[in-house]
C-alpha atoms as a PDB file:
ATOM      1  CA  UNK A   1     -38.481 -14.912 -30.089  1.00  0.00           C
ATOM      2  CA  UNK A   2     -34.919 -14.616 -30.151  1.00  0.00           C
ATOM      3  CA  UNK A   3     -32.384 -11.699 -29.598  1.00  0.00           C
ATOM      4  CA  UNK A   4     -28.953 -11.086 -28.887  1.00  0.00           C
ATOM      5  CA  UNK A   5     -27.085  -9.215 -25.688  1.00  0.00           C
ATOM      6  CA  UNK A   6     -23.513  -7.713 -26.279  1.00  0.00           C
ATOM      7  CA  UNK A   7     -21.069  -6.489 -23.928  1.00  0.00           C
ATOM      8  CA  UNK A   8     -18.751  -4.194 -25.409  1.00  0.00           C
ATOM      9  CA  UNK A   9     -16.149  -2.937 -23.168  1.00  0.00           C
ATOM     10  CA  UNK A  10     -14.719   1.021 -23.224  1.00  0.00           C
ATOM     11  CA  UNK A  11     -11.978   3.116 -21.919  1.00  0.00           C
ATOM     12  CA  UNK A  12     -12.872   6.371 -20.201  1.00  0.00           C
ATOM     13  CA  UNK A  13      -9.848   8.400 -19.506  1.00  0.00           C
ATOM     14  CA  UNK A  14      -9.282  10.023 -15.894  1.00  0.00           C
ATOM     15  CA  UNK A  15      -6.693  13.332 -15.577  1.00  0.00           C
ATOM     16  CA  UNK A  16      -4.815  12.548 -12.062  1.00  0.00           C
ATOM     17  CA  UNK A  17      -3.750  16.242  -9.641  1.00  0.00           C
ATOM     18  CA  UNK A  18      -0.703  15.821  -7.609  1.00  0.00           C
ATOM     19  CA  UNK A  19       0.185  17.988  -5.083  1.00  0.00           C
ATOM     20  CA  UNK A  20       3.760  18.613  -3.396  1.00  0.00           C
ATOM     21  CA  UNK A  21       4.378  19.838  -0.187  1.00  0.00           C
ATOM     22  CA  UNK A  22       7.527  21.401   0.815  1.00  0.00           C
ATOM     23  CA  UNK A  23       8.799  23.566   3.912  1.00  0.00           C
ATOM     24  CA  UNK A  24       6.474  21.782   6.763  1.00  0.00           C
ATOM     25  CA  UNK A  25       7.708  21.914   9.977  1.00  0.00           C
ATOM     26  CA  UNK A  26       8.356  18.775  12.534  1.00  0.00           C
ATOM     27  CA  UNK A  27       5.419  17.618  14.328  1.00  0.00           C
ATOM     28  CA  UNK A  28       2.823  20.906  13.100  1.00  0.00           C
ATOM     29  CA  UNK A  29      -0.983  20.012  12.070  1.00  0.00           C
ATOM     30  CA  UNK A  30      -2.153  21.198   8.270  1.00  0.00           C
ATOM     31  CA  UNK A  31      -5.687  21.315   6.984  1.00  0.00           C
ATOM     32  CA  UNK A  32      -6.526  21.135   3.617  1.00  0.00           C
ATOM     33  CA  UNK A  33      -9.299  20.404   1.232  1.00  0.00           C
ATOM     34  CA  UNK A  34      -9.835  19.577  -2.017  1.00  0.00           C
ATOM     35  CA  UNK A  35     -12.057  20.583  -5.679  1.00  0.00           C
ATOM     36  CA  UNK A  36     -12.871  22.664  -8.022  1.00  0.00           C
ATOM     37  CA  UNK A  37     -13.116  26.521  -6.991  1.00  0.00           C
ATOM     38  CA  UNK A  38     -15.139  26.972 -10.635  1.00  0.00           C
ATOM     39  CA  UNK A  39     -18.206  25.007  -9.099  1.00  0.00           C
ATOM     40  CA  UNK A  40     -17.755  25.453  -6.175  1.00  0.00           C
ATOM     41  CA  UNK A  41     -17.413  21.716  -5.775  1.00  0.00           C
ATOM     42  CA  UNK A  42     -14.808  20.944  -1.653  1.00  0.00           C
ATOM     43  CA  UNK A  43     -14.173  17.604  -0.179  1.00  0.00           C
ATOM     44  CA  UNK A  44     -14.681  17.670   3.249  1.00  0.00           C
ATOM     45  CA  UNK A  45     -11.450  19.149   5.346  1.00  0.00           C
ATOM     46  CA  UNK A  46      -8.918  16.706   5.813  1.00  0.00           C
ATOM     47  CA  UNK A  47      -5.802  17.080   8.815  1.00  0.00           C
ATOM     48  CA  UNK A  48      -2.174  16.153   8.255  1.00  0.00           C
ATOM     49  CA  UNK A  49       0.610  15.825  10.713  1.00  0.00           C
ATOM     50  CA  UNK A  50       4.071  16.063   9.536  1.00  0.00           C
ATOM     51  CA  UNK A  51       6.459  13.546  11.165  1.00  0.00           C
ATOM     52  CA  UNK A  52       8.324  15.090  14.265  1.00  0.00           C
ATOM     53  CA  UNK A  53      12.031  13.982  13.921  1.00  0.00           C
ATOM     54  CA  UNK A  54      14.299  11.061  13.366  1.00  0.00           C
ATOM     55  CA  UNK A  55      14.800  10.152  17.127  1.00  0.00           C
ATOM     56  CA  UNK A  56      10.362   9.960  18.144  1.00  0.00           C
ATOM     57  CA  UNK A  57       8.454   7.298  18.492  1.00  0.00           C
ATOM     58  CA  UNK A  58       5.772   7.241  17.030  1.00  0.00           C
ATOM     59  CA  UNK A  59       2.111   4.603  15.789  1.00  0.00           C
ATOM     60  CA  UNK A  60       0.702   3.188  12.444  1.00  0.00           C
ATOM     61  CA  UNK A  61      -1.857   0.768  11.524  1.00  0.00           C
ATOM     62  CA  UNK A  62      -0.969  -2.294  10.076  1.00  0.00           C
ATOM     63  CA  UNK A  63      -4.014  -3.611   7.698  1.00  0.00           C
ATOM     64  CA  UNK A  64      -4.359  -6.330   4.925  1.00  0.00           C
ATOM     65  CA  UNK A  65      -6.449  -7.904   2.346  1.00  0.00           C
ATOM     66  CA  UNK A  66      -9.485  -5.277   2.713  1.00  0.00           C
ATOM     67  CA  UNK A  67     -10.379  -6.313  -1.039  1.00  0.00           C
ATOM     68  CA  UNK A  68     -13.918  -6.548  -2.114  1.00  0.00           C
ATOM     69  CA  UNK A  69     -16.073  -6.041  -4.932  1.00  0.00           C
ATOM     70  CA  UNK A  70     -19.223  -4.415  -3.710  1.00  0.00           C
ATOM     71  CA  UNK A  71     -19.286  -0.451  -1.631  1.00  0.00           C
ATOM     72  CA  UNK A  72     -21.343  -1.903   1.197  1.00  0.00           C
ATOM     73  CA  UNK A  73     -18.785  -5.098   1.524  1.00  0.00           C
ATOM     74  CA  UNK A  74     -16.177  -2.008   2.603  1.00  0.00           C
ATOM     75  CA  UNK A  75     -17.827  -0.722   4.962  1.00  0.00           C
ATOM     76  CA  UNK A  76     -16.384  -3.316   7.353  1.00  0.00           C
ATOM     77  CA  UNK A  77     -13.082  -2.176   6.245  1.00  0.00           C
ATOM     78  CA  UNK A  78     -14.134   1.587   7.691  1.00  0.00           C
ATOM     79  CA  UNK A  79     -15.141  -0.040  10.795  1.00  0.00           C
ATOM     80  CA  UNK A  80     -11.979  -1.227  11.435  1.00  0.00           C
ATOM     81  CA  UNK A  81     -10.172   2.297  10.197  1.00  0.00           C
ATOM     82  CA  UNK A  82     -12.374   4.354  12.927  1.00  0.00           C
ATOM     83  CA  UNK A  83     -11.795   2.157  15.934  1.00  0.00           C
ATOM     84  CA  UNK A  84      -8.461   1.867  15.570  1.00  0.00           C
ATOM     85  CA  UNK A  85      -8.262   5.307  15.291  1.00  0.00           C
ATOM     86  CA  UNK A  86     -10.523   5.873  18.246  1.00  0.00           C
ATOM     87  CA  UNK A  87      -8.053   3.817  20.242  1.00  0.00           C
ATOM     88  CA  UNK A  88      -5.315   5.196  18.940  1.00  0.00           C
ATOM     89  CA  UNK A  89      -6.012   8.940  17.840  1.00  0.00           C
ATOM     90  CA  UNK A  90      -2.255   9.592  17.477  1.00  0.00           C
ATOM     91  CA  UNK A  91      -1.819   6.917  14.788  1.00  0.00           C
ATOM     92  CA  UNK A  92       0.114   8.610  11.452  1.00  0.00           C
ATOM     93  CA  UNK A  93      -0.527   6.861   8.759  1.00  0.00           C
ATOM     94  CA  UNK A  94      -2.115   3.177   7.207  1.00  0.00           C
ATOM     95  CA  UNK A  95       0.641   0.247   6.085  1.00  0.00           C
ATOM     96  CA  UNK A  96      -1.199  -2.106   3.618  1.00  0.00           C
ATOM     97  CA  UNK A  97      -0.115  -5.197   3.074  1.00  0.00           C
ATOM     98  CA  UNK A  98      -2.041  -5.658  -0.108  1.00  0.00           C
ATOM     99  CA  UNK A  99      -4.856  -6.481  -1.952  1.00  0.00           C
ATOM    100  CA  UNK A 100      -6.675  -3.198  -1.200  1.00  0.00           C
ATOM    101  CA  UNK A 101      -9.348  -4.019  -3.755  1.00  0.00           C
ATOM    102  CA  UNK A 102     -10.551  -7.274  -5.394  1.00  0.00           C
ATOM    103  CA  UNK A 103     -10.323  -6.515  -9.047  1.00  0.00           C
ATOM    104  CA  UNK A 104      -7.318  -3.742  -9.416  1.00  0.00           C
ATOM    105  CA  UNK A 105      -7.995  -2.513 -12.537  1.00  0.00           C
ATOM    106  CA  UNK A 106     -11.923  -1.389 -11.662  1.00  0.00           C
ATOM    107  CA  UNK A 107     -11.827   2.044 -10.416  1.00  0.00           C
ATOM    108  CA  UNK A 108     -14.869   1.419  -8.726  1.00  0.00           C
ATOM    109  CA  UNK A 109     -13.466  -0.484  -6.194  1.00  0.00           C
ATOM    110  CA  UNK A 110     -10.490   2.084  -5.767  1.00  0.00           C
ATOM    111  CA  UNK A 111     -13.634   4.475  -4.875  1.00  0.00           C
ATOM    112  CA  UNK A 112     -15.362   2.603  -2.492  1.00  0.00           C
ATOM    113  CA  UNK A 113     -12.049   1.892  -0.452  1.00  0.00           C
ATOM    114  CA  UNK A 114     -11.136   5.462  -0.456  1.00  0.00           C
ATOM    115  CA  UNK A 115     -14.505   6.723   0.221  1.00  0.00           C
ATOM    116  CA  UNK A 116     -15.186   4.487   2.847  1.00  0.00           C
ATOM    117  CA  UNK A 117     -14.095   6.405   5.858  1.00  0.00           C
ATOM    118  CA  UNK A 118     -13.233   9.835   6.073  1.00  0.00           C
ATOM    119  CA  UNK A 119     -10.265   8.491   8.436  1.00  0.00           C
ATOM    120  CA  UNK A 120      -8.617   8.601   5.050  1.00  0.00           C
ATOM    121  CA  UNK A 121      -8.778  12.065   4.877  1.00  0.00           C
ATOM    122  CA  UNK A 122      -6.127  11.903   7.659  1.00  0.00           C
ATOM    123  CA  UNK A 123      -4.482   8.663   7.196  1.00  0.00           C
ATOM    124  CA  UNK A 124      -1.630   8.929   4.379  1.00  0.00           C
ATOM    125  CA  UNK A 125      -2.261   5.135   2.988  1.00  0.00           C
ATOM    126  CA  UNK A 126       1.051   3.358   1.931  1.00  0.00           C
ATOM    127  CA  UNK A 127       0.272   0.306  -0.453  1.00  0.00           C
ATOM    128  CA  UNK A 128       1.563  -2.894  -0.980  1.00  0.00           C
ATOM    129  CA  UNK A 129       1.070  -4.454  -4.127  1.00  0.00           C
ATOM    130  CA  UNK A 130      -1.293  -8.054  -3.757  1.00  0.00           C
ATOM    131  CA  UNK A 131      -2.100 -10.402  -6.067  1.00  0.00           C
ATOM    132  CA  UNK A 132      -5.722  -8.561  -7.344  1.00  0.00           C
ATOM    133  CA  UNK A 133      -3.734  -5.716  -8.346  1.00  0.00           C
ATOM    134  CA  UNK A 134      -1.075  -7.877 -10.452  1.00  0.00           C
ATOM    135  CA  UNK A 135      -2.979  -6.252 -13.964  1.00  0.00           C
ATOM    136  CA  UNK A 136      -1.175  -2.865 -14.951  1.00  0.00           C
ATOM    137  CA  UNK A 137       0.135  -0.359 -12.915  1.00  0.00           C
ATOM    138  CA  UNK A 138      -2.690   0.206 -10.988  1.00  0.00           C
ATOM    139  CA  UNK A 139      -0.931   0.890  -7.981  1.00  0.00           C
ATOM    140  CA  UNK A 140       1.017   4.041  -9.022  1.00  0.00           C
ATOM    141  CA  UNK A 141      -1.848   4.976 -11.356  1.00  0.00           C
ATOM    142  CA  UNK A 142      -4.103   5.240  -7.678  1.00  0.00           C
ATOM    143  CA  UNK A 143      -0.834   6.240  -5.471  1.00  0.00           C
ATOM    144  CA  UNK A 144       2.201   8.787  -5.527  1.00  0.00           C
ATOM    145  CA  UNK A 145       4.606   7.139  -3.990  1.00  0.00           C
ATOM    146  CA  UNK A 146       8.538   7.911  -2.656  1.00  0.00           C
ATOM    147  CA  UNK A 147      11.660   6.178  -3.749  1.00  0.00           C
ATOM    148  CA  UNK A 148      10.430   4.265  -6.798  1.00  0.00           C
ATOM    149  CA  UNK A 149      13.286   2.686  -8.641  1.00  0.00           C
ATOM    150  CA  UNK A 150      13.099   2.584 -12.322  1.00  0.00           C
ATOM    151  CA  UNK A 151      11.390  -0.808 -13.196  1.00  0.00           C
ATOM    152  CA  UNK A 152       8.824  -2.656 -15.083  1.00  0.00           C
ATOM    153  CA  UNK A 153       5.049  -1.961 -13.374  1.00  0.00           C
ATOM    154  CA  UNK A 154       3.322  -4.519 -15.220  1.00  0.00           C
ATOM    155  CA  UNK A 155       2.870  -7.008 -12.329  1.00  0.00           C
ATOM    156  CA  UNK A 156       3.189  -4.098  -9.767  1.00  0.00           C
ATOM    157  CA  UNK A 157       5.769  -1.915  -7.876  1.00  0.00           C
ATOM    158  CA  UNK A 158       8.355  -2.062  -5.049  1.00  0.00           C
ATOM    159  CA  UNK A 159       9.906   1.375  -3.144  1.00  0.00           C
ATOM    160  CA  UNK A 160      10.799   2.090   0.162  1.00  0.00           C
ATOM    161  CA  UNK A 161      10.228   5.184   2.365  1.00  0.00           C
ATOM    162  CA  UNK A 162      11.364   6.569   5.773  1.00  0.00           C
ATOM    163  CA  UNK A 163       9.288   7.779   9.167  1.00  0.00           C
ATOM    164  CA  UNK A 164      11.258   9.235  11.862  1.00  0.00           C
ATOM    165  CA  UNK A 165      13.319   6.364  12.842  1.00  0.00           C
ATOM    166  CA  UNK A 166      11.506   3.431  10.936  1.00  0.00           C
ATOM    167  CA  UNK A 167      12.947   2.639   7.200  1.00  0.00           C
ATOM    168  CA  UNK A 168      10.277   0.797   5.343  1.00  0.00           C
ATOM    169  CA  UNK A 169      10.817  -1.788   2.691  1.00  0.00           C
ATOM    170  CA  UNK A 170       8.005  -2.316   0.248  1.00  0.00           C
ATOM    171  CA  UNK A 171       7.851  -5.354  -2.124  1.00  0.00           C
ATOM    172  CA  UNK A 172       6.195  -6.869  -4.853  1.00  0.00           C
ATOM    173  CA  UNK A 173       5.376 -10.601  -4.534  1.00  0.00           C
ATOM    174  CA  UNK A 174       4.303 -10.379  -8.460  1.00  0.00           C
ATOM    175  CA  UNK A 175       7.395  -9.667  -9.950  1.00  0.00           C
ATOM    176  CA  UNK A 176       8.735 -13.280  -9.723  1.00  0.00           C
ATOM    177  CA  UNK A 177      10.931 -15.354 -12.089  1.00  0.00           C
ATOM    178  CA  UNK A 178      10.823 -18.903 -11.615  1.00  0.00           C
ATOM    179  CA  UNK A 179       9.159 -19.011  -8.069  1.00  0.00           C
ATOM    180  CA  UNK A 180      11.246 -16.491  -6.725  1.00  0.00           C
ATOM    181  CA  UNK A 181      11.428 -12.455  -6.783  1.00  0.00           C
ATOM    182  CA  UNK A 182      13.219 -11.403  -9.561  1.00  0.00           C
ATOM    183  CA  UNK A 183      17.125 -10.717  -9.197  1.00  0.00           C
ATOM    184  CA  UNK A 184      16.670  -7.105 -10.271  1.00  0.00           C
ATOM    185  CA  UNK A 185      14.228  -6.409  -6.994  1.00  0.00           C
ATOM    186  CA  UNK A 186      16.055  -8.566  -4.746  1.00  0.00           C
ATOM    187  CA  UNK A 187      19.099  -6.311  -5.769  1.00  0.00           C
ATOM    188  CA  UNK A 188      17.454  -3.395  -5.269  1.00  0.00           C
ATOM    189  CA  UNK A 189      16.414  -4.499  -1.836  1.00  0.00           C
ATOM    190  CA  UNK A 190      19.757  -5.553  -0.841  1.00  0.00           C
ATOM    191  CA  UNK A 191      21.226  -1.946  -1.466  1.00  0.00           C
ATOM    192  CA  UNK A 192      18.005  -0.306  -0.295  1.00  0.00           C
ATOM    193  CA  UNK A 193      18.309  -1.280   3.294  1.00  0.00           C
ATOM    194  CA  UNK A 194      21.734  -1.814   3.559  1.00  0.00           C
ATOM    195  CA  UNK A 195      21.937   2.064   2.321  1.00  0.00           C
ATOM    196  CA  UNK A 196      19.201   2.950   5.271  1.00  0.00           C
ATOM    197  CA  UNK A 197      20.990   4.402   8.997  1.00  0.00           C
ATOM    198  CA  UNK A 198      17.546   4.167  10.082  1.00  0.00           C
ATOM    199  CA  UNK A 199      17.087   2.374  13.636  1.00  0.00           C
ATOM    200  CA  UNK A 200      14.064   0.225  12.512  1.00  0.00           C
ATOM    201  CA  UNK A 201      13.964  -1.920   9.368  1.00  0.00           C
ATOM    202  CA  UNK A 202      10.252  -3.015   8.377  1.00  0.00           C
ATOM    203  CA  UNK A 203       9.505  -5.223   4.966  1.00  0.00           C
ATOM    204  CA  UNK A 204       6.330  -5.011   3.345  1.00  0.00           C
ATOM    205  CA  UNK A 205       5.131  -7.578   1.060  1.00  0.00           C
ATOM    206  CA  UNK A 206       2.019  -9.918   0.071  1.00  0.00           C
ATOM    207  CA  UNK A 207       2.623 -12.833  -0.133  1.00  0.00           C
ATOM    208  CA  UNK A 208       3.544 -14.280   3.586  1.00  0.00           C
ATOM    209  CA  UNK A 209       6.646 -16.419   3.625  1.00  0.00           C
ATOM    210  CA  UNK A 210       5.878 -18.135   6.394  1.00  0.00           C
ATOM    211  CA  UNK A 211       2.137 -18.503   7.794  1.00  0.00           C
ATOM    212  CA  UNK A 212      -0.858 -21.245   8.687  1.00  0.00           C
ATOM    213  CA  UNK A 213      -2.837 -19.983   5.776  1.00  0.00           C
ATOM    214  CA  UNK A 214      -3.896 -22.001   2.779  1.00  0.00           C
ATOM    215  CA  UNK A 215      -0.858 -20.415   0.858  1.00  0.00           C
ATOM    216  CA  UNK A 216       1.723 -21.872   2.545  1.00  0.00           C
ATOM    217  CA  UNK A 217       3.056 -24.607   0.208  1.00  0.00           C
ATOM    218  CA  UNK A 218       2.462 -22.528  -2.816  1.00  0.00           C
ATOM    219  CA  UNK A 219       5.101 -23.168  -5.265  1.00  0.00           C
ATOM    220  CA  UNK A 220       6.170 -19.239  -5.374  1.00  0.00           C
ATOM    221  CA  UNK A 221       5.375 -18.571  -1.587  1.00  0.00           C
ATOM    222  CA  UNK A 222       7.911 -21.462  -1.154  1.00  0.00           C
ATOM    223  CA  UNK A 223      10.786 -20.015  -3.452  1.00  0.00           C
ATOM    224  CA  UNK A 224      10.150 -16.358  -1.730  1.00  0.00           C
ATOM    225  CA  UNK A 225      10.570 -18.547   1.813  1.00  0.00           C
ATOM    226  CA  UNK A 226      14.056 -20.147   0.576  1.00  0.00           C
ATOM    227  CA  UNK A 227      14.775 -16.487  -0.850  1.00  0.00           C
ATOM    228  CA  UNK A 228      14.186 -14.361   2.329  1.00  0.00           C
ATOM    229  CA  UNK A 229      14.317 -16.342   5.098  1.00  0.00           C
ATOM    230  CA  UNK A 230      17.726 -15.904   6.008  1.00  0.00           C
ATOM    231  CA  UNK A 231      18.302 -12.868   3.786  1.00  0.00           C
ATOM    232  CA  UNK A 232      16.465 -10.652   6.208  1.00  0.00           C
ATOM    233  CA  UNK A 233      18.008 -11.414   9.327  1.00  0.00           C
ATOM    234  CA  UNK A 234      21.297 -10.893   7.876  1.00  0.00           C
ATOM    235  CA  UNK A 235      20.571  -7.414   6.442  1.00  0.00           C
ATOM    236  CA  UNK A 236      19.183  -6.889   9.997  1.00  0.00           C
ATOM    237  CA  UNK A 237      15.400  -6.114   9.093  1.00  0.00           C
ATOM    238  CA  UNK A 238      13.366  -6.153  12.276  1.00  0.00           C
ATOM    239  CA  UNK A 239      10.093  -6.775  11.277  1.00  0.00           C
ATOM    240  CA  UNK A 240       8.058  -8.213   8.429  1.00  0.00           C
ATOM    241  CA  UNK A 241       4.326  -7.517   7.821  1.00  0.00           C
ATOM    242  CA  UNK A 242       2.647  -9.851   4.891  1.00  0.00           C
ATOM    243  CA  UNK A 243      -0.857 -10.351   4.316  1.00  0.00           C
ATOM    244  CA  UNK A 244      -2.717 -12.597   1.515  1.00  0.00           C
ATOM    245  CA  UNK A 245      -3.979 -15.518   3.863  1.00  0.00           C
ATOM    246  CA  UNK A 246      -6.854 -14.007   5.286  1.00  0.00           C
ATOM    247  CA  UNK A 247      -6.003 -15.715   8.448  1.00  0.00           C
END
């Protein structure tokens, strides 16, 4: 007996709602809910605090490298998102250093991250582009995101946003040309915090330039080192938060 299996791969098309907010006032609380008023169909209520002014402090989570490939596999990932908000109620919003899911282009694994823990619901989520999510633009297919420069999203994206005080430098360890991050980003980054007033300067990217992980003498880890290391001192960034070692 003898027979034959095929796998024969499709494209199912998705419509994506975007919603923008305008007139909030400093430091108020908004519910809101999504779905479809036809059938009836609500998420659960979510609560959203808009940031107070440019002078308060204020606390975020820091995360990286949740990625995994099965919805269970995440829920560890949600235990982590509900403690820290436990301990930390006042907490506005989720940095991600990258690698949010293991395969970027299967939207299953998009679901099961953002179903995981209705923390979310609460949490604006502010990716970093990793190394799973180098296939498309998967990122700003999943995300609306600020202060994205025109460029090409085939490897990822880079942007930058602002919190109160805190400026926030996002980049994308993908984009590379010859072991090191392409001229036109490392432009962009150059004017984009040099342009910022804002008291804090925070960069964002995957791949750690310096770390004890198995990464470290990777040959494009080692041209972002050379690139950065003294580059971000002298454009007076404060802090950089990486990820991709699982360390």
């Amino acid at each position: 007996m003898t027979g034959q299996i095929a796998l024969l791969p499709f494209d199912k098309d998705y419509v994506q709602h975007t919603v923008k907010l305008s007139g909030l006032k400093p430091g108020e609380k908004y519910s809101y809910r999504v779905g479809n008023a036809e059938y009836d169909w609500w998420s659960d209520a979510g609560v959203i605090t808009a940031a107070e002014g440019a002078d308060e402090a204020f606390t975020f989570f820091y995360v990286t490298d949740p990625q995994a490939q099965r919805e269970d596999q995440y829920e560890r990932f949600a235990e982590v998102i509900e403690t820290a908000v436990k301990k930390y109620p006042d907490g506005r919003f989720i940095v991600s250093a990258g690698d949010q899911v293991d395969a970027g282009e299967n939207i299953k694994h998009w679901r099961y991250l953002l179903n995981s823990t209705k923390s979310l619901l609460n949490l604006p989520f502010m990716p970093t582009t990793g190394n799973h999510e180098d296939e498309g633009a998967v990122i700003t297919e999943n995300f609306v995101l600020p202060n994205v420069p025109e460029q090409e999203l085939d490897t990822g994206v880079f942007y930058s946003y602002d919190y109160n005080n805190v400026h926030f430098t996002v980049l994308n360890t993908n984009d590379v040309e010859d072991d090191k991050l392409s001229d036109a980003q490392i432009e962009w980054m150059k004017n984009d915090i040099k342009s910022s007033d804002a008291k804090w300067k925070i960069v964002v990217l995957h791949k750690a330039p310096y770390s004890n992980g198995s990464h470290y003498d990777d040959g494009d880890v080692e041209g972002i080192r050379t690139q950065l290391g003294a580059l971000l001192p002298y454009l007076g960034v404060d802090l950089v938060l990486q990820g991709h070692d699982h360390v």
